[in-house]
Protein backbone atom coordinates (compact mmCIF):
# COMPACT_ATOMS: atom_id res chain seq x y z
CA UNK A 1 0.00 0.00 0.00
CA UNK A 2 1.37 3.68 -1.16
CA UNK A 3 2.21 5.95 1.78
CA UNK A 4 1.41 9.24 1.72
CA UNK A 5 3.86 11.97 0.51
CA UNK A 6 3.99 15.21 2.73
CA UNK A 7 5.40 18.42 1.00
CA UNK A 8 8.14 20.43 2.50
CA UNK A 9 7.21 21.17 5.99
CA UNK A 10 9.60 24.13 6.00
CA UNK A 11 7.69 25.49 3.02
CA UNK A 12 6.73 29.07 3.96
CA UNK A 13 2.81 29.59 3.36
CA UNK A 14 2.83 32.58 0.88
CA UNK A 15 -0.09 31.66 -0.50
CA UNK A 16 -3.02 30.82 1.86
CA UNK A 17 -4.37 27.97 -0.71
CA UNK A 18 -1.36 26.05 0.25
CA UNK A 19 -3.44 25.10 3.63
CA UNK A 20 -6.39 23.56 1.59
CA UNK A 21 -4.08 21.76 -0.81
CA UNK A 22 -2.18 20.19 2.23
CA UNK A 23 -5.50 18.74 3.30
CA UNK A 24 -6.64 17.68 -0.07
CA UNK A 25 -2.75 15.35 -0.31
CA UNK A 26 -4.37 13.34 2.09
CA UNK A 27 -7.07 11.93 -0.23
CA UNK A 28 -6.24 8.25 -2.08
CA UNK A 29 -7.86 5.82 -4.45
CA UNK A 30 -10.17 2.80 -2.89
CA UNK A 31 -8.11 0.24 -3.52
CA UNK A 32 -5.08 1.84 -1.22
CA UNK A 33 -7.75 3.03 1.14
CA UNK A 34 -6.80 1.32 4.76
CA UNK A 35 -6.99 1.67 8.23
CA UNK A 36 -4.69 2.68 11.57
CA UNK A 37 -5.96 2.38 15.35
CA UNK A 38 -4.54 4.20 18.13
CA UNK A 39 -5.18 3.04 21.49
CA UNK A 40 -4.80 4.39 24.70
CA UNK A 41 -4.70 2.40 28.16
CA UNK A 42 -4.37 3.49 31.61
CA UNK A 43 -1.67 2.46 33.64
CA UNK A 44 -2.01 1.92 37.73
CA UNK A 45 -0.43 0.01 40.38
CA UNK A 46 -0.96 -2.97 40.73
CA UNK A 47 -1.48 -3.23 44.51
CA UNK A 48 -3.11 0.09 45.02
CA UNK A 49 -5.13 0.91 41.75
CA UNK A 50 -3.70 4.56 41.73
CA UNK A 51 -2.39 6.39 38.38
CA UNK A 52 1.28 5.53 38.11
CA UNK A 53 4.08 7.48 39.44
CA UNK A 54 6.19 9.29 36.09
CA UNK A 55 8.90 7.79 37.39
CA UNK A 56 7.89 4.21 37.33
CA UNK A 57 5.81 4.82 33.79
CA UNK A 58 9.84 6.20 32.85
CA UNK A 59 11.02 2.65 33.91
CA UNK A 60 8.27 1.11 31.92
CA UNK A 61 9.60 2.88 28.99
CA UNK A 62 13.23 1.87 29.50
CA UNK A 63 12.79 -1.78 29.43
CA UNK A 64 10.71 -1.77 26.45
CA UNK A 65 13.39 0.43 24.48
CA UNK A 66 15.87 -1.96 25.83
CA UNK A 67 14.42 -4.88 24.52
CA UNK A 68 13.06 -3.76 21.12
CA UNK A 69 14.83 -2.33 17.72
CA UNK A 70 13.06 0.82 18.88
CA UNK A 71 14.22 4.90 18.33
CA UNK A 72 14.00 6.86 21.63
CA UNK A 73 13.24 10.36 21.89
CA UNK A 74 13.55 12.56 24.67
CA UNK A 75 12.26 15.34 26.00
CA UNK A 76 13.60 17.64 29.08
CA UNK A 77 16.29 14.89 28.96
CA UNK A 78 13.74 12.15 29.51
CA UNK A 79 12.31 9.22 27.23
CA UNK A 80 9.00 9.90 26.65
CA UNK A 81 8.43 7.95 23.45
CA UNK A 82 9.53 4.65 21.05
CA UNK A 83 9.44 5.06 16.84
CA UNK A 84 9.52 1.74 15.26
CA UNK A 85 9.43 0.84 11.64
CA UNK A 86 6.19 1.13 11.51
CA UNK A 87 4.45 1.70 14.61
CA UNK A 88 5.37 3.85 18.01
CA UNK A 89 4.71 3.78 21.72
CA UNK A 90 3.91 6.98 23.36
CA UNK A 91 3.16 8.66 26.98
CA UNK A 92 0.08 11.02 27.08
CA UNK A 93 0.28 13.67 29.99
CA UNK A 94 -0.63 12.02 33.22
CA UNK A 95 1.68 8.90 32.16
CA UNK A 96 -1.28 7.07 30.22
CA UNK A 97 -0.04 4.44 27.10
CA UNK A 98 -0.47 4.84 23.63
CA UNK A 99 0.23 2.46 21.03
CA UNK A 100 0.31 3.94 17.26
CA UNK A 101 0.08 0.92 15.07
CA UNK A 102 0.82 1.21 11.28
CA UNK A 103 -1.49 2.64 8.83
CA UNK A 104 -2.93 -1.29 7.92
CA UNK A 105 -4.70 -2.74 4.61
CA UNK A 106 -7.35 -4.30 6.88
CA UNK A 107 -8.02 -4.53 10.63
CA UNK A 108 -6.28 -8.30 10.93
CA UNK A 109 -2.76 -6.49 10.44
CA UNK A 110 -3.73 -4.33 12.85
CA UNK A 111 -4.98 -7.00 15.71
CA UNK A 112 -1.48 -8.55 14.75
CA UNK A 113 0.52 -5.13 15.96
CA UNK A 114 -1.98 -4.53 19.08
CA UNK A 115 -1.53 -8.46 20.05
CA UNK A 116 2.17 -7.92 19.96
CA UNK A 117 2.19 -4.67 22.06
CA UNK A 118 -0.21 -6.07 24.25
CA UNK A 119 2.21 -9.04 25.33
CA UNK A 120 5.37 -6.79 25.28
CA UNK A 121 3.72 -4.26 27.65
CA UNK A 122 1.98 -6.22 29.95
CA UNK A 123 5.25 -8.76 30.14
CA UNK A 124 7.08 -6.00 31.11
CA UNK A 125 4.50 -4.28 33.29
CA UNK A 126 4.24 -7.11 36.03
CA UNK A 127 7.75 -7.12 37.65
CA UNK A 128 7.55 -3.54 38.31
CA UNK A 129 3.78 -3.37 39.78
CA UNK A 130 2.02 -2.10 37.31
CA UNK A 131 -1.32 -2.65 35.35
CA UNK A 132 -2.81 -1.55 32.71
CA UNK A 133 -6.89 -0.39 32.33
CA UNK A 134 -8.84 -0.48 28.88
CA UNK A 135 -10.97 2.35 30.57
CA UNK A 136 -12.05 5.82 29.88
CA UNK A 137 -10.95 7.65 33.23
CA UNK A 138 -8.86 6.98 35.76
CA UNK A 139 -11.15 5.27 38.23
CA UNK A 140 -9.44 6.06 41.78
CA UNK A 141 -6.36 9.41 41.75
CA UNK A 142 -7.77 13.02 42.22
CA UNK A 143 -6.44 15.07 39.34
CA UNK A 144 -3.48 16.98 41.66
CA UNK A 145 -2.01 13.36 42.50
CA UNK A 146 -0.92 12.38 38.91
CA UNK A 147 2.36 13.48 37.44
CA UNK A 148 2.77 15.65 34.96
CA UNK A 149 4.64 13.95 31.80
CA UNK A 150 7.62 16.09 31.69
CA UNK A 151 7.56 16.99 27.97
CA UNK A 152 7.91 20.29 27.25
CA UNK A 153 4.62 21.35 24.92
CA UNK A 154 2.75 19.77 27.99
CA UNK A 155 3.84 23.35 29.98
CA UNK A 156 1.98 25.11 27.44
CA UNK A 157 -0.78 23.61 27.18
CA UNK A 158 -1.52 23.02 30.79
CA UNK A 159 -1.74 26.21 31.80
CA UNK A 160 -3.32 27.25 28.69
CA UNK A 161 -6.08 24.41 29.64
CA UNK A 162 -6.83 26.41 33.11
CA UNK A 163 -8.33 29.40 31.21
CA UNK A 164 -10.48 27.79 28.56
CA UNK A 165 -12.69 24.85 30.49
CA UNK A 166 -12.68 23.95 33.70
CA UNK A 167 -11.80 19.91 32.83
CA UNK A 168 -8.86 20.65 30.51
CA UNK A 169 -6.25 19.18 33.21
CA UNK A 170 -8.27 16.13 33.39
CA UNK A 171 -8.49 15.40 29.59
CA UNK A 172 -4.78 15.74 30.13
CA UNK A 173 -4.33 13.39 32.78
CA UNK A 174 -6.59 11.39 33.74
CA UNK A 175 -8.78 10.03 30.49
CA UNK A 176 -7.85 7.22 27.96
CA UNK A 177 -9.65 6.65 24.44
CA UNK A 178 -9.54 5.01 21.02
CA UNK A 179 -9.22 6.54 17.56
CA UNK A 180 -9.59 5.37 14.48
CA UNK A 181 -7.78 6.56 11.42
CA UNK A 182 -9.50 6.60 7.98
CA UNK A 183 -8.68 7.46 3.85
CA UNK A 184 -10.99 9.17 1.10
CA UNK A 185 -10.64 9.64 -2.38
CA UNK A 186 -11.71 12.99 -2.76
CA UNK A 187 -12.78 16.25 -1.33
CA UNK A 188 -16.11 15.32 -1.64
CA UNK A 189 -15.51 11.87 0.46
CA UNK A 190 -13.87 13.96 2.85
CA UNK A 191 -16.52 16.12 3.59
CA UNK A 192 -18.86 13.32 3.98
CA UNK A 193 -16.65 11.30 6.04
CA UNK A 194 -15.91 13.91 8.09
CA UNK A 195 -19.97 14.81 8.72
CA UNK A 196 -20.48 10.97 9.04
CA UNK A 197 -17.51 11.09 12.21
CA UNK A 198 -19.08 13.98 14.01
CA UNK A 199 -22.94 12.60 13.39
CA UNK A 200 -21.97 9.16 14.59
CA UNK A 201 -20.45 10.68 17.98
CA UNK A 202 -23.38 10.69 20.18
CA UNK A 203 -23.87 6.94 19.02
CA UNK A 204 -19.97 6.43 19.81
CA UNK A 205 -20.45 7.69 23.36
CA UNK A 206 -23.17 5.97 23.81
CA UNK A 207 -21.89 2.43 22.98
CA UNK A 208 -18.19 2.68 24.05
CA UNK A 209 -19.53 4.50 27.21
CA UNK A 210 -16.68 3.33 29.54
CA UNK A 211 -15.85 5.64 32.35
CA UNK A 212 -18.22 5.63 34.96
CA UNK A 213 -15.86 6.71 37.91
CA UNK A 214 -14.22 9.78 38.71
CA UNK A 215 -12.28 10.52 41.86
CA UNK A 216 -13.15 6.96 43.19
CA UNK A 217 -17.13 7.30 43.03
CA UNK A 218 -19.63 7.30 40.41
CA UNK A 219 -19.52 10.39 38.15
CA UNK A 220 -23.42 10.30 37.21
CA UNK A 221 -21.81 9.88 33.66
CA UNK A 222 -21.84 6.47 31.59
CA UNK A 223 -18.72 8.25 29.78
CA UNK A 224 -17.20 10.97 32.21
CA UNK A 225 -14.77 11.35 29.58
CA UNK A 226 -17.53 12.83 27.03
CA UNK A 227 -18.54 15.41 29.86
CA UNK A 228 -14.76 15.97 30.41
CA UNK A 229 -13.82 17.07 26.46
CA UNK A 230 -16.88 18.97 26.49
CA UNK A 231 -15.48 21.43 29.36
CA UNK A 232 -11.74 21.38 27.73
CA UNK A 233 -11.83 23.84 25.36
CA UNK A 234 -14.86 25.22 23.50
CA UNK A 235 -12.48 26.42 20.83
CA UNK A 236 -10.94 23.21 19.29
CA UNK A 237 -13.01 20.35 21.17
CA UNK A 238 -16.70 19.12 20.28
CA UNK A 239 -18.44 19.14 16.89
CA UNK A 240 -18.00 21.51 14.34
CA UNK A 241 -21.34 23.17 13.09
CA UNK A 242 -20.25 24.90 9.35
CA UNK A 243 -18.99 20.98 8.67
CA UNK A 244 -22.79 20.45 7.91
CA UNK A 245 -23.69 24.02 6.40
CA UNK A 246 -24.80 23.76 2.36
CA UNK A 247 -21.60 24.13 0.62
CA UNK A 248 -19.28 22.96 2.91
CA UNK A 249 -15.86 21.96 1.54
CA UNK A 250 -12.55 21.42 2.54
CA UNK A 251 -12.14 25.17 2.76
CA UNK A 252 -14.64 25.09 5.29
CA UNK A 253 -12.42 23.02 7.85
CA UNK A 254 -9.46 25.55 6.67
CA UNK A 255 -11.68 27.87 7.68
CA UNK A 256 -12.60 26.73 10.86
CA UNK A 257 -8.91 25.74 12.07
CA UNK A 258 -7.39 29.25 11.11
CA UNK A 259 -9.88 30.95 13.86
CA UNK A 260 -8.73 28.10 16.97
CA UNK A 261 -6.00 29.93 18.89
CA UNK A 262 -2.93 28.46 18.58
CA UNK A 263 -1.20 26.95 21.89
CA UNK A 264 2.95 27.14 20.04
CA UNK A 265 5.08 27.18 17.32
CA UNK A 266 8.40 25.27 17.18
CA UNK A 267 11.99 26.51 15.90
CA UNK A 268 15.03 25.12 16.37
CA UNK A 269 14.06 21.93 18.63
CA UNK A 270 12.23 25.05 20.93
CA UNK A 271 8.68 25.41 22.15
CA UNK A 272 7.82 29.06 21.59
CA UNK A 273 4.52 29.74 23.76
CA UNK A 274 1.71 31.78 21.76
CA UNK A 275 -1.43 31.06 24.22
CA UNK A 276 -0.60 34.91 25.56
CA UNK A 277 -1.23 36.49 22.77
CA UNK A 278 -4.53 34.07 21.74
CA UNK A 279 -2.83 34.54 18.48
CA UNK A 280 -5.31 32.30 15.75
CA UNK A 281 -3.34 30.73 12.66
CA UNK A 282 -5.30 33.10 10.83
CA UNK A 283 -3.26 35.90 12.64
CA UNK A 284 -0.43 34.30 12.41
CA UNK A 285 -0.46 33.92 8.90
CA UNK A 286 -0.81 37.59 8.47
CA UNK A 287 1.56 39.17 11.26
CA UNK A 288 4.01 36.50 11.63
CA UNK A 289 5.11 36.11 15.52
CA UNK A 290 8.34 38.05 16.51
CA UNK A 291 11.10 36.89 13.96
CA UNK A 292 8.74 33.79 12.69
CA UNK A 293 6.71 33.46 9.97
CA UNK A 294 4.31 30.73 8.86
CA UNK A 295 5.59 27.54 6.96
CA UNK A 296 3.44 24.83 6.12
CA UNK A 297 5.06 22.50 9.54
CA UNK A 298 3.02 25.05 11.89
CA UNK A 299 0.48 24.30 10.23
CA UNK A 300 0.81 20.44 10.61
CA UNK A 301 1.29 21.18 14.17
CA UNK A 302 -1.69 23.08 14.42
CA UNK A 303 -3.94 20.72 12.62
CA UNK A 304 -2.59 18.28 15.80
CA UNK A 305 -3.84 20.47 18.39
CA UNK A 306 -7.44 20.11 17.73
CA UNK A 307 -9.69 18.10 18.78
CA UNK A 308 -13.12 18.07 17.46
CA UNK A 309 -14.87 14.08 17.15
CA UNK A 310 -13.51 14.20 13.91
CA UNK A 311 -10.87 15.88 12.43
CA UNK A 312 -8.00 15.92 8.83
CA UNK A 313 -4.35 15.26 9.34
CA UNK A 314 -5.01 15.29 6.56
CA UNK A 315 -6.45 11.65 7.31
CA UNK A 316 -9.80 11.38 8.84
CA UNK A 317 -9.07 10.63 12.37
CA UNK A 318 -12.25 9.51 14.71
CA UNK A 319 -11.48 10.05 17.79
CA UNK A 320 -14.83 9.55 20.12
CA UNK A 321 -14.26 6.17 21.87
CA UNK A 322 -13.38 5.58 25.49
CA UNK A 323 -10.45 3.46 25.91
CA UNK A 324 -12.25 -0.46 26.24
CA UNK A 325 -11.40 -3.91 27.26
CA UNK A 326 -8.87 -5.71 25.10
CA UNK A 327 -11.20 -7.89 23.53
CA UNK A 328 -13.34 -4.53 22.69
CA UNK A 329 -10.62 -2.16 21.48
CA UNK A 330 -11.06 -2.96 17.72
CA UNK A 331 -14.42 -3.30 17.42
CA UNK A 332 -14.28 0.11 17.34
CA UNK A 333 -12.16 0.09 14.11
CA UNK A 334 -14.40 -2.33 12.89
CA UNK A 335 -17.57 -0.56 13.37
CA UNK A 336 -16.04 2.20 11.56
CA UNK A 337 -14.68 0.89 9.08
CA UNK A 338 -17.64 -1.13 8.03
CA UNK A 339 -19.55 2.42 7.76
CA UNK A 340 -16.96 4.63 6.07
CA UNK A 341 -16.00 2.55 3.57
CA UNK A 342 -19.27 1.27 2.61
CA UNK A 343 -21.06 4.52 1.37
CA UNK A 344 -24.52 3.34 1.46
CA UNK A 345 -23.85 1.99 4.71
CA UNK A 346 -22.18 5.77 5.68
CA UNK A 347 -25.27 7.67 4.22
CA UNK A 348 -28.10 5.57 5.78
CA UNK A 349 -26.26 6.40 9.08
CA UNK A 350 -26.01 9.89 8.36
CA UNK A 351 -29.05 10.54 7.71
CA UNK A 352 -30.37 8.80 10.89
CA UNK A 353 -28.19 10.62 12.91
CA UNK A 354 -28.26 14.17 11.76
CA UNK A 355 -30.71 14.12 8.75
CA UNK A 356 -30.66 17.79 8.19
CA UNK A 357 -31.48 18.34 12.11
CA UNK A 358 -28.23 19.69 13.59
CA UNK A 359 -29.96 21.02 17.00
CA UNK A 360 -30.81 17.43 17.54
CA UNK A 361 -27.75 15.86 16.62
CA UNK A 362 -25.75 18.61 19.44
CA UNK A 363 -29.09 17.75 21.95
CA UNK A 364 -28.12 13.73 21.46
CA UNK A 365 -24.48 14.39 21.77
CA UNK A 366 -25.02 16.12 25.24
CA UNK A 367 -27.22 13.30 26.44
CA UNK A 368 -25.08 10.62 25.64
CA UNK A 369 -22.50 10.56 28.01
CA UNK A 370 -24.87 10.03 30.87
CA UNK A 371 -27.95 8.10 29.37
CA UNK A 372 -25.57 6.04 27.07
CA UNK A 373 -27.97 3.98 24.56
CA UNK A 374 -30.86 4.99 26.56
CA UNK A 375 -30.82 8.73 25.20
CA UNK A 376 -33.48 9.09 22.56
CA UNK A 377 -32.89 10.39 19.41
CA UNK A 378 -36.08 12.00 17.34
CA UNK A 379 -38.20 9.14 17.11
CA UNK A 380 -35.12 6.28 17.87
CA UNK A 381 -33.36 5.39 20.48
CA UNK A 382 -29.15 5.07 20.29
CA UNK A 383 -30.13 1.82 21.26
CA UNK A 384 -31.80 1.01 17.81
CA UNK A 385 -29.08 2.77 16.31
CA UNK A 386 -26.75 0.87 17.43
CA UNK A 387 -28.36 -2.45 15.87
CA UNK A 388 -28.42 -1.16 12.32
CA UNK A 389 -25.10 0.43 12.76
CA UNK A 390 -23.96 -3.05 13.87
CA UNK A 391 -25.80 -4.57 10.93
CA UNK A 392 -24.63 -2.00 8.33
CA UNK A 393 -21.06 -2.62 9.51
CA UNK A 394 -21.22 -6.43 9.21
CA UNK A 395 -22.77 -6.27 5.62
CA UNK A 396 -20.08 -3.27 4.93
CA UNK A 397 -17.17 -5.39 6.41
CA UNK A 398 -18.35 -8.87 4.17
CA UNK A 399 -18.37 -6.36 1.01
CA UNK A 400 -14.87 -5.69 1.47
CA UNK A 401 -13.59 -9.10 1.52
CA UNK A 402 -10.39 -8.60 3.50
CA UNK A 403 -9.35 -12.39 4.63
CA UNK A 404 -7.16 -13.46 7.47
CA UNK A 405 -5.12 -16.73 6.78
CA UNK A 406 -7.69 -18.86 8.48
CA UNK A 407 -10.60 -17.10 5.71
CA UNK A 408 -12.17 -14.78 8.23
CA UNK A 409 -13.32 -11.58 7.00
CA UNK A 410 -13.23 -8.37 9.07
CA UNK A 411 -16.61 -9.17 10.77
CA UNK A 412 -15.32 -11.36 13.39
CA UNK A 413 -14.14 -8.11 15.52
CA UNK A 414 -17.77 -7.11 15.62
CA UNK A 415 -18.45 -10.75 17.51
CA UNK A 416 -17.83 -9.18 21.17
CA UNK A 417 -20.12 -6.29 20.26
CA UNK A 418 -22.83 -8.07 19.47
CA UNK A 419 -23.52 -8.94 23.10
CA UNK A 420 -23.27 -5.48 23.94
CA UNK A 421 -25.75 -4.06 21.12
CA UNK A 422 -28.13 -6.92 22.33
CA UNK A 423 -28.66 -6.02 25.92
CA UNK A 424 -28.99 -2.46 25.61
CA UNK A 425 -26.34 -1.62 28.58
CA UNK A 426 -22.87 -0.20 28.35
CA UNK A 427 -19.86 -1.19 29.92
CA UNK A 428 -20.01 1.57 31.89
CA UNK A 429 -24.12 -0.21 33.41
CA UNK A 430 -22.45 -3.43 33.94
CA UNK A 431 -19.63 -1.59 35.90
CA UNK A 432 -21.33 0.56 37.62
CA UNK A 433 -24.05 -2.77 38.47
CA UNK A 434 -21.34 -4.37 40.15
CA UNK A 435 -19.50 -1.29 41.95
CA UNK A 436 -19.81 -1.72 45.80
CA UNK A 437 -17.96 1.33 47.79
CA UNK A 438 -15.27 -0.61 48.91
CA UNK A 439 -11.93 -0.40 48.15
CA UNK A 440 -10.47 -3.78 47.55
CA UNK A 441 -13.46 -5.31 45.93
CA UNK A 442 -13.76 -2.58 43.25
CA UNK A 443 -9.99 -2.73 42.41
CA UNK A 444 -10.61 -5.81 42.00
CA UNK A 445 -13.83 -6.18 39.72
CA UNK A 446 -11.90 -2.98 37.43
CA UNK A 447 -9.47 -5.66 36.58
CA UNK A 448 -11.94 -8.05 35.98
CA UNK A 449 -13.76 -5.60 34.54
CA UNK A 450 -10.63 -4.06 31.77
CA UNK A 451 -7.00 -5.13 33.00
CA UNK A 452 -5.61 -5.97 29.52
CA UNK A 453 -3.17 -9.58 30.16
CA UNK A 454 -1.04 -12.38 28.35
């Protein structure tokens, strides 16, 4: 499969169409069209179910670079991520684990590169007390108790985070979640695939809904980490309104990311701060900061720092799900997947879900994260939703024929789902079902519940 070809990075922007075209190099022909999953985990200790300590997520990160044909970088003199080949392991702020996995033809190469990093991690993880959690919030340590990551762009945007929303710091620190990484052929599949991302998000919520707990109780939130993103940053965060305006183009997301303030630029290996000056790319186009002026890299970097449900880099990158059990975390992919790149599939969906009706789309979004599948949607519930979604993706998935060696198709990651769809309750019910107030038996039913394992 062809990779995609960035232009110069260094390129100054003299020409303001330059930002468009950037987003437009993202698009590729069907049959290269595949698929890359990012996952996030949690990681605790063991004994205690608290957040980790930085410096024993650091020691985490040492043994795996010493045992893998891995590139460490550093930041403030400290390793704070792994590059492979083709794939990379990365810290979020409060210490959480990401895995990066290659941009894959079909979901089973993926499964292969989250199986693998799944048995190096949690090999390594036991020894030195640690756990990891396929859930949306960190269930038990108060916000001011987790360590900062110390990576230098996180001392921007930190403090930056304390004047926009008052949940920025927990985004940060304590939440996990799932995205999904998706192609289109043209401006007018972006568009629609980018519509189809934010109008499936209340359905997202609702079915992933996976973080119940904040601060050690229950949050009255199925997904605390929906209500969380909500109060980050009104700015860059949430849906994106002109997406589904008549006429809406790629220009229209240019449009939209030239007006979010911009948290930094970078020159010469150095952070330079701009959340003082609430300087918008759009301004910084124009003025140029100090001695900088814009070259297509900043704006890279500032298509990174935003984070509506769906969003170009230039890919279409869904980023909605709570971080889930192992034998959940690609049915997420694969209920994606089956949609986007199955159109009818994508536009029966869409029109359920927004139809022309954005005021009820935003109303649904704000109800998921605390009714789940339960929130009602015109004359639907997410709950019915959910079961054509599940069905669409299925008959999507079998359309596109990608086989494992044993002659599975892509289906079989929607098997675990199905239970899920079925009943009507979220992981988040069953959790919170079970959840009794006391210590020691809720650490342990959250590793029954999502400890990921050999």
């Amino acid at each position: 499969m062809s990779t995609l070809i960035k232009p110069d990075l260094q390129q100054p922007l003299t020409d303001p169409g330059l930002l468009t075209d950037f987003l437009r190099r993202g698009a590729r022909p069907p049959e290269e069209w595949g698929v890359g999953a990012e996952t996030e985990k949690l990681v605790i200790e063991t004994a205690t179910g608290e957040a980790a300590s930085w410096s024993r997520v650091g020691k985490l990160l040492e043994v795996l670079a010493a045992e893998g044909d891995w590139q460490r970088v550093h930041d403030n003199g400290q390793l704070i991520a792994l590059l492979g080949e083709y794939s990379s392991v990365t810290l979020e702020p409060g210490g959480q684990i990401e895995l990066s996995g290659r941009f894959c033809p079909d979901i089973h190469c993926c499964e292969g590169d989250f199986i693998a990093h799944i048995s190096n991690i949690v090999r390594v993880a036991a020894p030195l007390g640690l756990t990891f959690l396929g859930l949306g919030v960190q269930p038990f340590t108060p916000l001011e108790k987790i360590d900062w990551l110390p990576k230098a762009r996180y001392g921007i945007m930190g403090p930056y985070m304390e004047r926009t929303g008052d949940m920025g710091q927990r985004m940060m620190k304590q939440s996990a979640g799932l995205q999904v990484n998706l192609d289109f052929k043209d401006e007018e599949d972006a568009l629609f695939k980018l519509r189809l991302g934010q109008a499936l998000a209340p359905l997202l919520y609702a079915l992933f809904a996976n973080s119940p707990l904040l601060d050690g109780r229950p949050s009255g939130f199925l997904s605390t980490r929906g209500e969380i993103w909500q109060r980050t940053d009104p700015d860059r965060c949430g849906l994106v309104p002109s997406l589904f305006e008549p006429g809406a183009d790629l220009q229209t997301y240019t449009e939209y990311a030239l007006d979010v303030p911009m948290y930094f630029i970078v020159r010469d290996g150095r952070y330079i701060d701009l959340t003082g000056e609430r300087f918008s790319f759009r301004r910084f186009l124009a003025e140029g900061f100090s001695d900088a002026t814009a070259t297509l890299g900043d704006w890279d970097l500032h298509l990174s720092t935003l984070f509506p449900e769906a969003r170009l880099r230039p890919q279409v990158e869904v980023r909605t799900a709570d971080s889930l059990p192992q034998h959940l975390t690609l049915s997420v992919t694969a209920l994606l997947k089956g949609l986007f790149y199955h159109r009818d599939a994508g536009e029966h969906l869409l029109k359920l879900m927004w139809g022309g009706d954005l005021e009820r789309l935003q109303q649904s979004y704000r109800d998921s994260w605390r009714l789940g599948l339960k929130t009602r949607h015109g004359r639907h519930s997410l709950h019915d939703i959910a079961r054509e979604a599940l069905a669409a993706a299925r008959e999507g998935l079998r359309q596109q024929q990608r086989l494992n060696h044993r002659g599975s198709d892509e289906t079989c990651y929607l098997d675990d789902l199905e239970p899920l769809v079925a009943s009507g309750e979220t992981l988040a019910d069953q959790l919170l079902a079970r959840w009794s107030g006391d210590r020691t038996r809720d650490l342990a039913l959250l590793k029954e519940h999502c400890a990921f394992h050999l």
